[in-house]
Protein backbone atom coordinates (compact mmCIF):
# COMPACT_ATOMS: atom_id res chain seq x y z
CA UNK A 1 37.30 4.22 37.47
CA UNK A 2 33.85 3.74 35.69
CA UNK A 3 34.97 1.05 33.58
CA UNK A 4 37.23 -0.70 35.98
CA UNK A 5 34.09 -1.03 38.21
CA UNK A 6 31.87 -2.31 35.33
CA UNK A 7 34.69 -4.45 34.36
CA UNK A 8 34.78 -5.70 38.27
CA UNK A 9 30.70 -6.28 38.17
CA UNK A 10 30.77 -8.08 35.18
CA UNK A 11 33.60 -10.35 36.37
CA UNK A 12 31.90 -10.76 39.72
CA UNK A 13 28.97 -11.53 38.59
CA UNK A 14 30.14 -14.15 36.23
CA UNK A 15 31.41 -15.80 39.08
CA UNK A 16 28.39 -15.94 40.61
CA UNK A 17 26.66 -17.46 37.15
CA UNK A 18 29.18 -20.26 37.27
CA UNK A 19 28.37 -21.07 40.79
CA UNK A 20 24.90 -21.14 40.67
CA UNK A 21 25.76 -23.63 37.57
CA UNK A 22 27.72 -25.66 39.33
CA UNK A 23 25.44 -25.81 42.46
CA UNK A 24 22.72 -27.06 40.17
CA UNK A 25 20.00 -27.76 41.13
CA UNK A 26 20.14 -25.47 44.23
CA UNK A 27 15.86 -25.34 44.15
CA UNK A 28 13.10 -27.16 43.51
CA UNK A 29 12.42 -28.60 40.06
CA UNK A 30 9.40 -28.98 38.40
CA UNK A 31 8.40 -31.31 35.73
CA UNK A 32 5.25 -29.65 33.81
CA UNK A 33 3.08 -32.11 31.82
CA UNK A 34 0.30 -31.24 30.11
CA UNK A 35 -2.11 -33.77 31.12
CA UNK A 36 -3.78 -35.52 33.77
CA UNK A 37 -2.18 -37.98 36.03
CA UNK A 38 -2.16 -41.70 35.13
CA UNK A 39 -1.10 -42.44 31.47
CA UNK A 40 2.24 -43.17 30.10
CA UNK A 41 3.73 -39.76 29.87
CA UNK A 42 2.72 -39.01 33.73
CA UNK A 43 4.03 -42.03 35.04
CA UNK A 44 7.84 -42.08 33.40
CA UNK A 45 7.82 -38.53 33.84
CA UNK A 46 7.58 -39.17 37.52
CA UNK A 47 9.80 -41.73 37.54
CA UNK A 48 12.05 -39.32 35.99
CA UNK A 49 11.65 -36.69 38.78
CA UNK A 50 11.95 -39.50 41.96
CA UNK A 51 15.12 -40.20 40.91
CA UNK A 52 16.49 -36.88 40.17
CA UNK A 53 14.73 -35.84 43.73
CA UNK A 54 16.74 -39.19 45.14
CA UNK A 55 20.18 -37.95 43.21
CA UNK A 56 20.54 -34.68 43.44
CA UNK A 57 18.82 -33.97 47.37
CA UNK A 58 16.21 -31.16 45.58
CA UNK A 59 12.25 -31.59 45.91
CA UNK A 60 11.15 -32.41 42.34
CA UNK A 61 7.71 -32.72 41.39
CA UNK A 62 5.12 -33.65 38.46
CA UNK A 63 2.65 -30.30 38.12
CA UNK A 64 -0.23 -31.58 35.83
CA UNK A 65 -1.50 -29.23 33.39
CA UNK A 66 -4.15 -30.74 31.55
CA UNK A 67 -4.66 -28.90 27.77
CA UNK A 68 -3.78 -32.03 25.27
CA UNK A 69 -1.71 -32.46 22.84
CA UNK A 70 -3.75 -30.70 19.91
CA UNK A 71 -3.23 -27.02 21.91
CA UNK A 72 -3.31 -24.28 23.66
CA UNK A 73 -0.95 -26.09 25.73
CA UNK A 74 -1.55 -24.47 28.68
CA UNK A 75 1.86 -26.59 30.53
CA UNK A 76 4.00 -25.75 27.72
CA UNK A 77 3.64 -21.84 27.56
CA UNK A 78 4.07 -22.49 31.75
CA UNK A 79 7.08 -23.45 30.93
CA UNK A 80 7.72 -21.03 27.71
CA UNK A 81 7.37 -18.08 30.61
CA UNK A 82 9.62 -20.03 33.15
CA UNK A 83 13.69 -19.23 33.72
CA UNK A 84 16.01 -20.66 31.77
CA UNK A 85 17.66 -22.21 34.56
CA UNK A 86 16.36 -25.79 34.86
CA UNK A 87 14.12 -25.63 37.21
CA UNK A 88 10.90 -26.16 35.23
CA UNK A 89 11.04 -28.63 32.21
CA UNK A 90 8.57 -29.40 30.08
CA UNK A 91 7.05 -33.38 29.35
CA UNK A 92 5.86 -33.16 26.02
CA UNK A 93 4.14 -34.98 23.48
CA UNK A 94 5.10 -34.21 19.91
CA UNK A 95 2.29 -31.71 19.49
CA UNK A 96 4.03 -29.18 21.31
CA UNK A 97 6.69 -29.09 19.53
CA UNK A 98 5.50 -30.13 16.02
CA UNK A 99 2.08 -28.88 16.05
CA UNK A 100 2.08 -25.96 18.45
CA UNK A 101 4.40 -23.38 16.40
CA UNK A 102 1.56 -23.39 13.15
CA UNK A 103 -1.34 -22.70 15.86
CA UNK A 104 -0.39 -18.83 16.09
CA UNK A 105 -0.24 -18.95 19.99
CA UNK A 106 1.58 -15.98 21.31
CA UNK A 107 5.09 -17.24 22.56
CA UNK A 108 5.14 -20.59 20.80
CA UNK A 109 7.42 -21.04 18.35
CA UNK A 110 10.28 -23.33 16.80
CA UNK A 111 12.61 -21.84 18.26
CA UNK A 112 10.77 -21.31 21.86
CA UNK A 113 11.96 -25.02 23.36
CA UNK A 114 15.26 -27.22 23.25
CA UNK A 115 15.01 -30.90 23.42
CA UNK A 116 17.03 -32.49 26.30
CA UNK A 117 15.72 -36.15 24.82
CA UNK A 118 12.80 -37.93 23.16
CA UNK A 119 11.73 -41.04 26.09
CA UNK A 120 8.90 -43.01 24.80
CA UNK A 121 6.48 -43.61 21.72
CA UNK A 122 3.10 -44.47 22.84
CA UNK A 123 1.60 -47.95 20.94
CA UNK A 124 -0.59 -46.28 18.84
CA UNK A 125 -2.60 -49.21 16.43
CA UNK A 126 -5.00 -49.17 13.90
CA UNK A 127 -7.50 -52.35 15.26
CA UNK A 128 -10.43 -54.20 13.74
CA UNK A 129 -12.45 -57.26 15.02
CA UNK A 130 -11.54 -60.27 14.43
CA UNK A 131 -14.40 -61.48 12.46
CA UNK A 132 -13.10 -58.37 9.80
CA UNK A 133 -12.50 -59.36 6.17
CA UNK A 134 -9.12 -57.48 6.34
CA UNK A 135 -6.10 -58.22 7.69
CA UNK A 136 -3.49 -55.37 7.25
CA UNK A 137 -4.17 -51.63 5.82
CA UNK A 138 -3.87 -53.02 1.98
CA UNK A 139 -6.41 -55.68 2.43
CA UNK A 140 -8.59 -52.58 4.05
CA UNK A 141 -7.73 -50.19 1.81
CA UNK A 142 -9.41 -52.52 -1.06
CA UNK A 143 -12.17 -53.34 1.44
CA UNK A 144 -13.19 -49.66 1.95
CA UNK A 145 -13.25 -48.52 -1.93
CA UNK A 146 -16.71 -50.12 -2.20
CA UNK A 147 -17.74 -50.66 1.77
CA UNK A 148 -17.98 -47.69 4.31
CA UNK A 149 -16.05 -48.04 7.09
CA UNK A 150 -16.06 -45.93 10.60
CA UNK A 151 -13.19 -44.79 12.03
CA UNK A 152 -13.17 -44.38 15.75
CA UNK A 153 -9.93 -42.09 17.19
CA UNK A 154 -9.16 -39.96 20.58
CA UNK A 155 -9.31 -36.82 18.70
CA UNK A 156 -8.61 -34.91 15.18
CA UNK A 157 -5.61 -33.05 16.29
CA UNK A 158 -3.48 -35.65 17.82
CA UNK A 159 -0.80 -37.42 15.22
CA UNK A 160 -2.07 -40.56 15.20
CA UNK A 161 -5.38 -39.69 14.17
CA UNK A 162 -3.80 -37.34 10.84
CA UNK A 163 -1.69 -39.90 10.12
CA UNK A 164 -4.85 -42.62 9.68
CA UNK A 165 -6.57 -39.67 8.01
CA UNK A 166 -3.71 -39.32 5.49
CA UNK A 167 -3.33 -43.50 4.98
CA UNK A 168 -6.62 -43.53 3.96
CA UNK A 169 -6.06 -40.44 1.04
CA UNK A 170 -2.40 -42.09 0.60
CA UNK A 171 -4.19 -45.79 -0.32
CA UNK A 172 -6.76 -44.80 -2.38
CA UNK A 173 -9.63 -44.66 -0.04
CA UNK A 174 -11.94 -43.07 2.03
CA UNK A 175 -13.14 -43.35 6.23
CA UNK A 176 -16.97 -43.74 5.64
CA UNK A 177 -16.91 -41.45 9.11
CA UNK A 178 -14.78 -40.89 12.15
CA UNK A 179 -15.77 -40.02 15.65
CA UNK A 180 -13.65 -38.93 18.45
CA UNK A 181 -14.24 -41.40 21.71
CA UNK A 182 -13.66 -41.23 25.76
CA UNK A 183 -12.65 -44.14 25.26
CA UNK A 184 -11.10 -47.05 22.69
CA UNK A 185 -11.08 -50.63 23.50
CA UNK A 186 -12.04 -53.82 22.99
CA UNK A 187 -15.59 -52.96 24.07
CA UNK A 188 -15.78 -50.54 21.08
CA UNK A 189 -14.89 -53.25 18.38
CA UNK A 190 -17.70 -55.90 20.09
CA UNK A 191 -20.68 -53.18 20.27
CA UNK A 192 -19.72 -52.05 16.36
CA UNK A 193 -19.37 -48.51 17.54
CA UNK A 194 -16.29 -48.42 15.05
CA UNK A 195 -14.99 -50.63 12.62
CA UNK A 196 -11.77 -49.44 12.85
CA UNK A 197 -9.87 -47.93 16.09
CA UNK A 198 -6.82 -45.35 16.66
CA UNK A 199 -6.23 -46.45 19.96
CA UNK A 200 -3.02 -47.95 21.90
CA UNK A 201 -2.02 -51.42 22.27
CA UNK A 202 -2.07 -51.61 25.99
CA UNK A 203 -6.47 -50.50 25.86
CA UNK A 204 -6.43 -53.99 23.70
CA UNK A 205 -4.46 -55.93 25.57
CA UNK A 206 -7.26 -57.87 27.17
CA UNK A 207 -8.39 -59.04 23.86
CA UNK A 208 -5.30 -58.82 21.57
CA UNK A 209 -6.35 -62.72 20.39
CA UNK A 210 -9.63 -61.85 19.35
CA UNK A 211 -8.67 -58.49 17.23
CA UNK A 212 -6.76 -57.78 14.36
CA UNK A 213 -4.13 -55.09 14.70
CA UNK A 214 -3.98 -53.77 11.31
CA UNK A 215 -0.56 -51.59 11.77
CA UNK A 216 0.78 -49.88 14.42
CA UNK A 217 1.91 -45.74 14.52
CA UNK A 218 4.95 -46.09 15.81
CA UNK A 219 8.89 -45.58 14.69
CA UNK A 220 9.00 -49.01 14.81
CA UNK A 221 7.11 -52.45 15.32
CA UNK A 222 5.93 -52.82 18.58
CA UNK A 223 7.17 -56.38 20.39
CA UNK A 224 3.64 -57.62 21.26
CA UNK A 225 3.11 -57.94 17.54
CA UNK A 226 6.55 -58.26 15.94
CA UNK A 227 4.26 -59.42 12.64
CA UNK A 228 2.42 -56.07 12.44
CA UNK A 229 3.88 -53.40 10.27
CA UNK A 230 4.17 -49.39 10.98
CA UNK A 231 2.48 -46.96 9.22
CA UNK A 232 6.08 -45.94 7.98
CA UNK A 233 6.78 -49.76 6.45
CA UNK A 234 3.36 -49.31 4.66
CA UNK A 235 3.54 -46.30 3.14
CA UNK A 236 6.29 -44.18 3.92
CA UNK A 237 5.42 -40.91 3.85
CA UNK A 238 3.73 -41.49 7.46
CA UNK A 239 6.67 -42.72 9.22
CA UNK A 240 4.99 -40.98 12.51
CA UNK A 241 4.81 -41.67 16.21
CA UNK A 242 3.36 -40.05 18.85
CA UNK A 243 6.43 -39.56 20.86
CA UNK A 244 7.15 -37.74 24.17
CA UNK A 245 10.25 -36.18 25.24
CA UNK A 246 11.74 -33.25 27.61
CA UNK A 247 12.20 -29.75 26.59
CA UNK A 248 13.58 -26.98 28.81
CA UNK A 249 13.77 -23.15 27.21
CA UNK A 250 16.08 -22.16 24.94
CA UNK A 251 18.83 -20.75 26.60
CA UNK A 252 19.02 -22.96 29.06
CA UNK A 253 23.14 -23.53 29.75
CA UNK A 254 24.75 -26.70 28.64
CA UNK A 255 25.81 -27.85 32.23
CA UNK A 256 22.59 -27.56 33.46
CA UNK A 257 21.08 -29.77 30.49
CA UNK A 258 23.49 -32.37 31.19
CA UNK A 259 22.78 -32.60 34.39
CA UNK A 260 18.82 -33.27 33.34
CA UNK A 261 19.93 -35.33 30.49
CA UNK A 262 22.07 -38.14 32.96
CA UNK A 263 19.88 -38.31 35.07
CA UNK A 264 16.31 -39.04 32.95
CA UNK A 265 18.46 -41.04 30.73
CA UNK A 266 19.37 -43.29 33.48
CA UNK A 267 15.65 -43.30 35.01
CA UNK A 268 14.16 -44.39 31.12
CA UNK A 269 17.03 -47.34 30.64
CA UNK A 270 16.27 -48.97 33.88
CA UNK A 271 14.73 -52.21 34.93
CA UNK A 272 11.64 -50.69 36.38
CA UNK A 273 10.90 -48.48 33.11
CA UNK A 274 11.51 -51.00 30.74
CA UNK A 275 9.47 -53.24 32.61
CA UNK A 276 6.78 -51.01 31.80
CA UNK A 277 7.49 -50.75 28.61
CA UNK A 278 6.95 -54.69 28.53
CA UNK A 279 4.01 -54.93 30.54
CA UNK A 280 2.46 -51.83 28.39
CA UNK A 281 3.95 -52.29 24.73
CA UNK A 282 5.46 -48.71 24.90
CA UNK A 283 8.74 -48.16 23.28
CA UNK A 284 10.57 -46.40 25.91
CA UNK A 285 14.31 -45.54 24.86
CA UNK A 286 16.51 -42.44 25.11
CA UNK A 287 17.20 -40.70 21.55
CA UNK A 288 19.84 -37.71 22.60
CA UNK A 289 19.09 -34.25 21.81
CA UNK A 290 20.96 -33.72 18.46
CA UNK A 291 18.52 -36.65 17.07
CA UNK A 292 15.36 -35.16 19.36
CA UNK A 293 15.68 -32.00 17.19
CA UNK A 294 16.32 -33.98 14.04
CA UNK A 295 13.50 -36.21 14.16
CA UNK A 296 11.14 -32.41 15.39
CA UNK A 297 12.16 -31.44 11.81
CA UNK A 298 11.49 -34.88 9.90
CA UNK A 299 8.13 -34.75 12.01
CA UNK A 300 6.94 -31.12 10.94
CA UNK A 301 8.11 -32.27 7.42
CA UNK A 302 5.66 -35.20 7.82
CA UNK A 303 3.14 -32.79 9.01
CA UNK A 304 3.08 -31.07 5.86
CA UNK A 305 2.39 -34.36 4.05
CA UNK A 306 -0.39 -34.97 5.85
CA UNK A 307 -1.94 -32.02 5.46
CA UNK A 308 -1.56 -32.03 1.78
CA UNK A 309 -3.29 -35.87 1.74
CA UNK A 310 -6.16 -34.83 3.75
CA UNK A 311 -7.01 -31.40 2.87
């Protein structure tokens, strides 16, 4: 009697699994990202959760849990500690992911998140004034073997910065200094604060004639300045972007990830994203989850290079 009961529960309550699947979502959703309103990340993500609040009839909301991308990532182990169920999903940048896992924080690991899609690469450049005698990153790589040059970035940790750490090592040179800034611009270049700057396209936008954009950290050339080369073009160890994507917990059931998946796939194709992508010079695109993971694998390989060129 015992095991027809158990046999009973266990059918019943599969039933009950595959309806709460198929109601999904049946609750609010939340979409964590780990920093403050207002940049790129924030504003697809929310994009993202409109429509998915205007498709499937739930509340969904942005929850802003500024901690960077260089750790503890205080969003992602909100997230890491959430159920598996799809209603909280992580907005990540690639240092989650990529960087978190080596960082020794309790409950982080590789195998702690799954990739629902990779949405946009942030412009990263690598700018100089326009009075510079260099050009492109071989012209300053010769430059900088007798003249010091300062490097101004957002922060050590982040990608972009290791990976213009590691070009340096990788052409035969070395930053005079580096200094992390508030704030990167066009400003920046005119005062002399830096000679060179990590910072995005869109912060030079209001000067992009007057600067030279040396190359850009991205998977690939950025349309503003079809003539500039990646990182990855010039040396190709340091094919590197500083990408973000969605992750939800692992064990997370395939019908619910689909669900996710349609619908931010949707939001990051249409007009009004890939108008900011134009107005911003973001690459915003939807690489599936099969590739997500692929390219989290190529980027922790990458990772290792870099550490072994700047250590």
């Amino acid at each position: 009697m015992r095991k027809i009961l158990n046999t009973a529960a266990a059918v019943a309550f599969g039933l009950m699994s595959s309806v709460a699947v198929a109601d999904y979502p049946n609750k609010p959703v939340s979409f964590v990202v780990p920093f403050p309103p207002g940049d790129l990340e924030d504003i697809l993500t929310r994009m993202i959760a409109e429509d998915f609040q205007s498709t499937h009839g739930v509340a969904a909301a942005v929850v802003n849990k500024p901690g960077g991308g260089g750790g503890p990532f205080p969003g992602a182990m909100e997230v890491a500690s959430a159920p598996n169920d799809g209603s909280t999903i992580g907005s990540f940048v690639i240092g989650v992911p990529v960087v978190g896992p080596e960082l020794g924080i309790d409950g982080l690991d590789k195998d702690t998140f799954e990739p629902l899609g990779i949405f946009l690469t942030y412009p990263f450049v690598l700018a100089a004034a326009g009075d510079a005698p260099y050009s492109n990153m071989e012209e300053l790589a010769a430059h900088a073997k007798s003249n010091d040059l300062a490097l101004g970035h957002f922060g050590a940790p982040l990608a972009p910065t290791q990976v213009s750490l590691a070009a340096a090592s990788a052409l035969g040179f070395e930053w005079g200094s580096d200094a992390a800034f508030d704030m990167l611009d066009c400003n920046t270049l005119a005062s002399g604060d830096a000679d060179v700057i990590n910072t995005t396209i869109q912060l030079i936008l209001p000067c992009l004639d007057q600067v030279k954009v040396l190359a850009s950290i991205t998977n690939e050339r950025i349309a503003n300045i079809p003539n500039v080369a990646t990182m990855g073009e010039v040396v190709p160890s340091l094919n590197m972007g500083l990408w973000n994507g969605l992750f939800v917990t692992k064990g997370t059931s395939d019908e619910v990830k689909q669900t996710l998946i349609a619908s931010a796939k949707k939001t990051v194709l249409s007009d009004r994203a890939q108008k900011l992508a134009a107005d911003t010079g973001a690459l915003v695109y939807w690489m599936d989850a099969d590739t997500a993971a692929a390219q989290i694998e190529t980027d922790r390989a990458t990772m290792v290079t870099i550490a072994e060129l700047t250590q």
